[in-house]
C-alpha atoms as a PDB file:
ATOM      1  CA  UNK A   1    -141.603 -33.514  18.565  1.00  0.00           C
ATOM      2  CA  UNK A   2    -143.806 -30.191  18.289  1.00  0.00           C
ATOM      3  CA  UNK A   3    -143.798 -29.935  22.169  1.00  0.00           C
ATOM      4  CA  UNK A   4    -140.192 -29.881  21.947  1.00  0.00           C
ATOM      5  CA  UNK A   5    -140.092 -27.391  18.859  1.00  0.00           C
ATOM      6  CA  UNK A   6    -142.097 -24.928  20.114  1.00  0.00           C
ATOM      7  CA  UNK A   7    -139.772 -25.167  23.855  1.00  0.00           C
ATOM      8  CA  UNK A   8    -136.653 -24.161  20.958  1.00  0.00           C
ATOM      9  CA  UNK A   9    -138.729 -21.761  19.898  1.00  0.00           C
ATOM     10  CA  UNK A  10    -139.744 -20.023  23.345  1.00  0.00           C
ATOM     11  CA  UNK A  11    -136.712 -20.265  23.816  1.00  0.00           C
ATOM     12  CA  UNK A  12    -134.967 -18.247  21.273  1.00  0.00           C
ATOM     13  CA  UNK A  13    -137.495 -15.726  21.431  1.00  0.00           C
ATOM     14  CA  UNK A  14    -136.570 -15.394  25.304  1.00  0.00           C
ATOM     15  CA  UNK A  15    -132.816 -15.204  24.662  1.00  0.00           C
ATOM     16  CA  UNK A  16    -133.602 -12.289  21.527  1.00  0.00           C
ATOM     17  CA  UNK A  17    -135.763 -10.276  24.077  1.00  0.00           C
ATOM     18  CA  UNK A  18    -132.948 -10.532  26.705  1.00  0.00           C
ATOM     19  CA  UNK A  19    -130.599  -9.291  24.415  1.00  0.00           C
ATOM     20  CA  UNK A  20    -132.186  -6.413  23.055  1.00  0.00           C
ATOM     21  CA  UNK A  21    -131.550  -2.919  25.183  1.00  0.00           C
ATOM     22  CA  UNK A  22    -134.022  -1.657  26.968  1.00  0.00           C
ATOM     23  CA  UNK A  23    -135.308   2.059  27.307  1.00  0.00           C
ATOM     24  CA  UNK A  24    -132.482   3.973  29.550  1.00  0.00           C
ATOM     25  CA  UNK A  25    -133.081   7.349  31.113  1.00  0.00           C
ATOM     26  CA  UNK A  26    -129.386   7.900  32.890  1.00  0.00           C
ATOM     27  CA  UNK A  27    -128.363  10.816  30.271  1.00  0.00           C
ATOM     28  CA  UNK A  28    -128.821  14.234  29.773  1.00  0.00           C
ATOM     29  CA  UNK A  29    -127.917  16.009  26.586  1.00  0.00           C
ATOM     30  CA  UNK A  30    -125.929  19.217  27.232  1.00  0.00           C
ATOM     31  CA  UNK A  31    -124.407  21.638  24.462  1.00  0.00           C
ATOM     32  CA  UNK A  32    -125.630  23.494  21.662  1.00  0.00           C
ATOM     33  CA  UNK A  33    -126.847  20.442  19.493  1.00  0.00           C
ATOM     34  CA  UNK A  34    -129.343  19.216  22.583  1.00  0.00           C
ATOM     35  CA  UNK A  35    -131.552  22.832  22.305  1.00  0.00           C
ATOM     36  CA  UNK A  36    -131.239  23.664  18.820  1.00  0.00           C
ATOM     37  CA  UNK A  37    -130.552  23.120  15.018  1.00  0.00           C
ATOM     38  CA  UNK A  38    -127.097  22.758  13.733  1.00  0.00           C
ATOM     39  CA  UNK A  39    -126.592  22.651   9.993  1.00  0.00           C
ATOM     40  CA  UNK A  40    -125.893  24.877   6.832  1.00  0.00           C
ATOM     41  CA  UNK A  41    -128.312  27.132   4.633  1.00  0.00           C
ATOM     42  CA  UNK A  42    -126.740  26.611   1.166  1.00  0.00           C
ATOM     43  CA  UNK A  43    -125.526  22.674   1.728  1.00  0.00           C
ATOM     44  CA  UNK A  44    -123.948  21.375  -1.762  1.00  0.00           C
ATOM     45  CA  UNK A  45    -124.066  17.919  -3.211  1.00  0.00           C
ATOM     46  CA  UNK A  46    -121.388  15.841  -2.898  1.00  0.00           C
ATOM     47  CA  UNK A  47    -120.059  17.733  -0.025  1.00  0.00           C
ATOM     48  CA  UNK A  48    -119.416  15.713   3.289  1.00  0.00           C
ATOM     49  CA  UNK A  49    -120.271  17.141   6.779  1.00  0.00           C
ATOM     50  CA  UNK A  50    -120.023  16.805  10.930  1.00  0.00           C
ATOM     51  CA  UNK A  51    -121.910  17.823  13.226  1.00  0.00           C
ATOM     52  CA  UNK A  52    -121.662  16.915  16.564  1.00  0.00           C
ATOM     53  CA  UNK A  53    -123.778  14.717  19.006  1.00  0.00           C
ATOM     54  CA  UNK A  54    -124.901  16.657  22.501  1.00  0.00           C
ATOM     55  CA  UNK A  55    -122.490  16.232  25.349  1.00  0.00           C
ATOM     56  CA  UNK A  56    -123.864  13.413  27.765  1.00  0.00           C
ATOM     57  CA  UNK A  57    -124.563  13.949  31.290  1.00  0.00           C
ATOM     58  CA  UNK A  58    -125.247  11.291  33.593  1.00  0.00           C
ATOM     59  CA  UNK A  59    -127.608  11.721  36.389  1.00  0.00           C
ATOM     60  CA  UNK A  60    -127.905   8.276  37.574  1.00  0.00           C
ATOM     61  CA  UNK A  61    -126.035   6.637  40.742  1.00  0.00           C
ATOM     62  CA  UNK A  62    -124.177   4.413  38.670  1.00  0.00           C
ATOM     63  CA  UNK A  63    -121.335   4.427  35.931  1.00  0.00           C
ATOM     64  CA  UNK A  64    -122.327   4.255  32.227  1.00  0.00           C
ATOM     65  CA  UNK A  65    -120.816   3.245  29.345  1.00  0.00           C
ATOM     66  CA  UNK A  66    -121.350   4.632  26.178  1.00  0.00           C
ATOM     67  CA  UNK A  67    -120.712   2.468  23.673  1.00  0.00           C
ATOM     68  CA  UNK A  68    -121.821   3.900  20.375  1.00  0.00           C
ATOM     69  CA  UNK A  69    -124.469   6.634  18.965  1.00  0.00           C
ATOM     70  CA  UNK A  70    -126.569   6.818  15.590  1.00  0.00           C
ATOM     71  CA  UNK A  71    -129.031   8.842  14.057  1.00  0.00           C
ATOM     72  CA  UNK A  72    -132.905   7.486  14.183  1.00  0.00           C
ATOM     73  CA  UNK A  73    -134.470  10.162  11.021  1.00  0.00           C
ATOM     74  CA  UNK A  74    -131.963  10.156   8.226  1.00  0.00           C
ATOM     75  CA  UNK A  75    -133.850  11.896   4.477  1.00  0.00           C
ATOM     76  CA  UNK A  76    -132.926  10.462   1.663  1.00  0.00           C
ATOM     77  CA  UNK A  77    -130.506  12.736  -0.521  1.00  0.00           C
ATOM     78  CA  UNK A  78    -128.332  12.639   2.970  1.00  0.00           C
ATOM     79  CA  UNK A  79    -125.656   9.104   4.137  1.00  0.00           C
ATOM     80  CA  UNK A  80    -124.645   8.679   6.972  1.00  0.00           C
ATOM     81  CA  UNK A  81    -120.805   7.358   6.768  1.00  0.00           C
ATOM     82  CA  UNK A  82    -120.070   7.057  10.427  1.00  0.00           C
ATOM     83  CA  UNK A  83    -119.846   8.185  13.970  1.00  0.00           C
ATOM     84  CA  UNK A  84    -116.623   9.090  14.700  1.00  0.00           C
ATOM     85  CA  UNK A  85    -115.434   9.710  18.449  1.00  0.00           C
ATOM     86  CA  UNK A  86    -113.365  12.720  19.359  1.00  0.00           C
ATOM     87  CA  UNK A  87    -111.108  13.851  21.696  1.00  0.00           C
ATOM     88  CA  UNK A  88    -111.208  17.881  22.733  1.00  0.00           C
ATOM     89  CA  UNK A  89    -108.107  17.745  23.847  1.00  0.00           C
ATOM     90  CA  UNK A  90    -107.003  16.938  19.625  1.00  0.00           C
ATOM     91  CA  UNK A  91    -109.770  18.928  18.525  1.00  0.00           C
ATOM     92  CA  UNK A  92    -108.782  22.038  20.849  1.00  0.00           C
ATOM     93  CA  UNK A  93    -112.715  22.095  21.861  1.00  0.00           C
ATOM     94  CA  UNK A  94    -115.982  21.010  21.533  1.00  0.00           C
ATOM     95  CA  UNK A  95    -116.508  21.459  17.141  1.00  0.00           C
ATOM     96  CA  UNK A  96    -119.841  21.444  16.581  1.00  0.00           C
ATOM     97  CA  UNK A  97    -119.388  21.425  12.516  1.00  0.00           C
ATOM     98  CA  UNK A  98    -116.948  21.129   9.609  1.00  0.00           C
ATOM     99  CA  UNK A  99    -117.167  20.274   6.229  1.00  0.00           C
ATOM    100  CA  UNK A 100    -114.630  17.686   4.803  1.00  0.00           C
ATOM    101  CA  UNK A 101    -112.022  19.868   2.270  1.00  0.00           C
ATOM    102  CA  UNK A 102    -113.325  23.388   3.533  1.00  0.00           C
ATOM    103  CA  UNK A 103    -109.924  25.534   4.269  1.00  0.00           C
ATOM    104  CA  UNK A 104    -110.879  28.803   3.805  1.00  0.00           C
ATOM    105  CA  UNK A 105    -112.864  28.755   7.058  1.00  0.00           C
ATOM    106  CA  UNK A 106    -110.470  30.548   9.595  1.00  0.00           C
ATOM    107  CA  UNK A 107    -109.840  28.053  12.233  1.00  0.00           C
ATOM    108  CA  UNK A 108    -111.233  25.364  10.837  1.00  0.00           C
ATOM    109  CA  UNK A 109    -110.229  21.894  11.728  1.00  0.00           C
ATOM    110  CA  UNK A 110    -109.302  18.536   9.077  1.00  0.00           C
ATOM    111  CA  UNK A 111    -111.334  16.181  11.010  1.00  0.00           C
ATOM    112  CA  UNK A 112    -109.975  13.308   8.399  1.00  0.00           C
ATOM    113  CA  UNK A 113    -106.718  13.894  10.014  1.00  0.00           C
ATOM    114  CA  UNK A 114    -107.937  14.108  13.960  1.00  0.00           C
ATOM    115  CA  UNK A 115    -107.571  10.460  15.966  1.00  0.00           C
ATOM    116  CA  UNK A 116    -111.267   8.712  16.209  1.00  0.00           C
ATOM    117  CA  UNK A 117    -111.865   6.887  18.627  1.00  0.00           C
ATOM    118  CA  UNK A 118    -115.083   5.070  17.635  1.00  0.00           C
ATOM    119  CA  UNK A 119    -115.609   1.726  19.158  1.00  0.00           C
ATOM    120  CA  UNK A 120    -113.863   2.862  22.722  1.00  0.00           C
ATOM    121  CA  UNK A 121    -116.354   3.125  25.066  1.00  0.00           C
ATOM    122  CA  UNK A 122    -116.911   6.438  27.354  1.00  0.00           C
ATOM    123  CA  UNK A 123    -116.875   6.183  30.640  1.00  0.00           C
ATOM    124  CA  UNK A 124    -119.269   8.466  32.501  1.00  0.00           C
ATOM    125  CA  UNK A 125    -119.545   8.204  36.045  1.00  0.00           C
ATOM    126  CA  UNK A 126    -122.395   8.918  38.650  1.00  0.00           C
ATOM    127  CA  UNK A 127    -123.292  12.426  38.103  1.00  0.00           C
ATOM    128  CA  UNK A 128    -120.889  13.180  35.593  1.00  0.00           C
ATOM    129  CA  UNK A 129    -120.363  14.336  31.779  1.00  0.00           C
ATOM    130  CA  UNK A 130    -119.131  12.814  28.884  1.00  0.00           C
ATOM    131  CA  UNK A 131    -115.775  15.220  29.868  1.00  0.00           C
ATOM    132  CA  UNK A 132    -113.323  15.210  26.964  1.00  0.00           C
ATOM    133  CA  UNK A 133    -114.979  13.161  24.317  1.00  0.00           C
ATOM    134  CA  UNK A 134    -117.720  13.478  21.858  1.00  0.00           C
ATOM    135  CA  UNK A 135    -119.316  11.804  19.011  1.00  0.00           C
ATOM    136  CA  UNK A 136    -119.955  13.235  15.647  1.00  0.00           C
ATOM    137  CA  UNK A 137    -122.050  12.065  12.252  1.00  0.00           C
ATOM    138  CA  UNK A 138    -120.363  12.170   9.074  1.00  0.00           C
ATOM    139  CA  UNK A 139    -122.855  12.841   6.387  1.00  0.00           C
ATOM    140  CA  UNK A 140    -122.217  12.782   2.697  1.00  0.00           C
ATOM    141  CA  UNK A 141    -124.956  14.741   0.608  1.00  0.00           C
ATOM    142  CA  UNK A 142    -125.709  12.279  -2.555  1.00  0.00           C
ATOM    143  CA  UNK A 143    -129.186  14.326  -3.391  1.00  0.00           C
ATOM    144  CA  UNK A 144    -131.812  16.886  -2.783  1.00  0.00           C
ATOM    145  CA  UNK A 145    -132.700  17.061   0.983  1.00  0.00           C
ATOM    146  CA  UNK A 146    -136.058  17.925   1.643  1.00  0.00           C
ATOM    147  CA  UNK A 147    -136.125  17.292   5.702  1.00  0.00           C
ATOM    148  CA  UNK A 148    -133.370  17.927   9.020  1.00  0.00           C
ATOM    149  CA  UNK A 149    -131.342  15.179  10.172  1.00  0.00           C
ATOM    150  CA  UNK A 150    -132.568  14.182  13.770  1.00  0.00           C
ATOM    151  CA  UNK A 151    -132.876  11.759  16.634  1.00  0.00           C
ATOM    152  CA  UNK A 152    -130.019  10.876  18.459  1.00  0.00           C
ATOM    153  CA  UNK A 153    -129.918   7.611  19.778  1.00  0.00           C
ATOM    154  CA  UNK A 154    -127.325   6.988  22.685  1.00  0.00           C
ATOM    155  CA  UNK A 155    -126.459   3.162  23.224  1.00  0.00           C
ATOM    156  CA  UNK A 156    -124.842   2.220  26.682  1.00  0.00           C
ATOM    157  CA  UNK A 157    -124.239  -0.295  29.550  1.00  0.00           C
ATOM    158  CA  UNK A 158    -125.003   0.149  32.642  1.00  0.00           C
ATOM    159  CA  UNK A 159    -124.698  -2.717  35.672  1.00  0.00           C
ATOM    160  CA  UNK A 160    -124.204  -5.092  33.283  1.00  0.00           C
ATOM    161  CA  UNK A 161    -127.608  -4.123  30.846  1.00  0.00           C
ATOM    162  CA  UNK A 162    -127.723  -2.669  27.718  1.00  0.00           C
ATOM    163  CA  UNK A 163    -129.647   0.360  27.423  1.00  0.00           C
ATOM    164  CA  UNK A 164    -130.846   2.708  24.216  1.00  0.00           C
ATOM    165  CA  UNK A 165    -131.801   6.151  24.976  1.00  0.00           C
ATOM    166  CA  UNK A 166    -133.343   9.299  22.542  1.00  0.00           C
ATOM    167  CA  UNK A 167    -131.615  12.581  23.231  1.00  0.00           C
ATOM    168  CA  UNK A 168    -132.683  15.740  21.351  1.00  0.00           C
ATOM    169  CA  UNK A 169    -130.518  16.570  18.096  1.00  0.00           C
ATOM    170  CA  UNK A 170    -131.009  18.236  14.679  1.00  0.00           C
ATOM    171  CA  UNK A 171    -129.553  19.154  11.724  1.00  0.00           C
ATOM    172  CA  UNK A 172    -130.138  21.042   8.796  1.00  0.00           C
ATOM    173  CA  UNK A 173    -128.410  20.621   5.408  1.00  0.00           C
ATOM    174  CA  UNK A 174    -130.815  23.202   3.599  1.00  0.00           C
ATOM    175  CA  UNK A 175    -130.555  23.220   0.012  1.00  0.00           C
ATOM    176  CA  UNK A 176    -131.423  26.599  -2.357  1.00  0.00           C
END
């Protein structure tokens, strides 16, 4: 009986490590957010912001799907309330902030009223970019934030595999 415990066992393991995704290297981040800080110098609490996620480029020979995005460093006093997915073609271009209520910015976008489309996969092929879509964090500020928001984590398939990759992002929600 142990010899046939510890084969269940071994086995599960196995079938856990297959299923994880491995370290990918296909993508390139492009855009403002993959060389710099976005963010705010006087963020407020209770005020809900977006910022968006680098554009994707993919220099690999083979088509990758990108199926969803998250942030890896995430201070307290800062919630993260989802990744939306946006078109530019709604957005008319590539918004690399807004804050949720703000109408006195001129040309300022509702975002709550733009279609997501989280959970859609993007489709970049060989030696493409992400083209028309990108992803965005929605963060709520419930405290004092004391550190940026960073580490963008790109999940994708590619042939089949699952694949996590780190792509350079940060953003400030600086606090007087």
């Amino acid at each position: 009986m142990p010899a046939a415990f510890a084969t269940a066992v071994l086995a599960s393991c196995a079938s856990t490590a297959s299923s994880s995704p491995a370290a990918g290297h296909a993508l390139a981040a492009a855009g403002p957010p993959s060389v710099g800080i976005l963010g705010v110098p006087d963020a407020k609490i209770g005020t809900t912001w977006r910022f968006a996620f680098p554009l994707f480029v993919n220099n690999s020979k083979t088509t990758v799907h990108v199926t969803s995005v998250r942030l890896g460093n995430v201070p307290s006093g800062a919630v993260v309330k989802g990744y939306p997915l946006y078109s530019m073609k709604d957005t008319n271009g590539y918004i690399l902030d807004s804050m949720e209520g703000d109408k006195n910015v001129p040309g300022s976008r509702d975002m709550t009223k733009m279609p997501d489309y989280a959970g859609k996969p993007i489709v970049i092929r060989s030696h493409q970019d992400s083209g028309d879509y990108y992803f965005m964090v929605r963060v709520k500020i419930v405290g004092r934030i004391h550190k940026h928001l960073s580490g963008c984590h790109v999940n994708y398939t590619q042939g089949g595999k699952k694949y996590t990759q780190k792509v350079h992002c940060e953003y400030a929600l600086d606090m007087k």
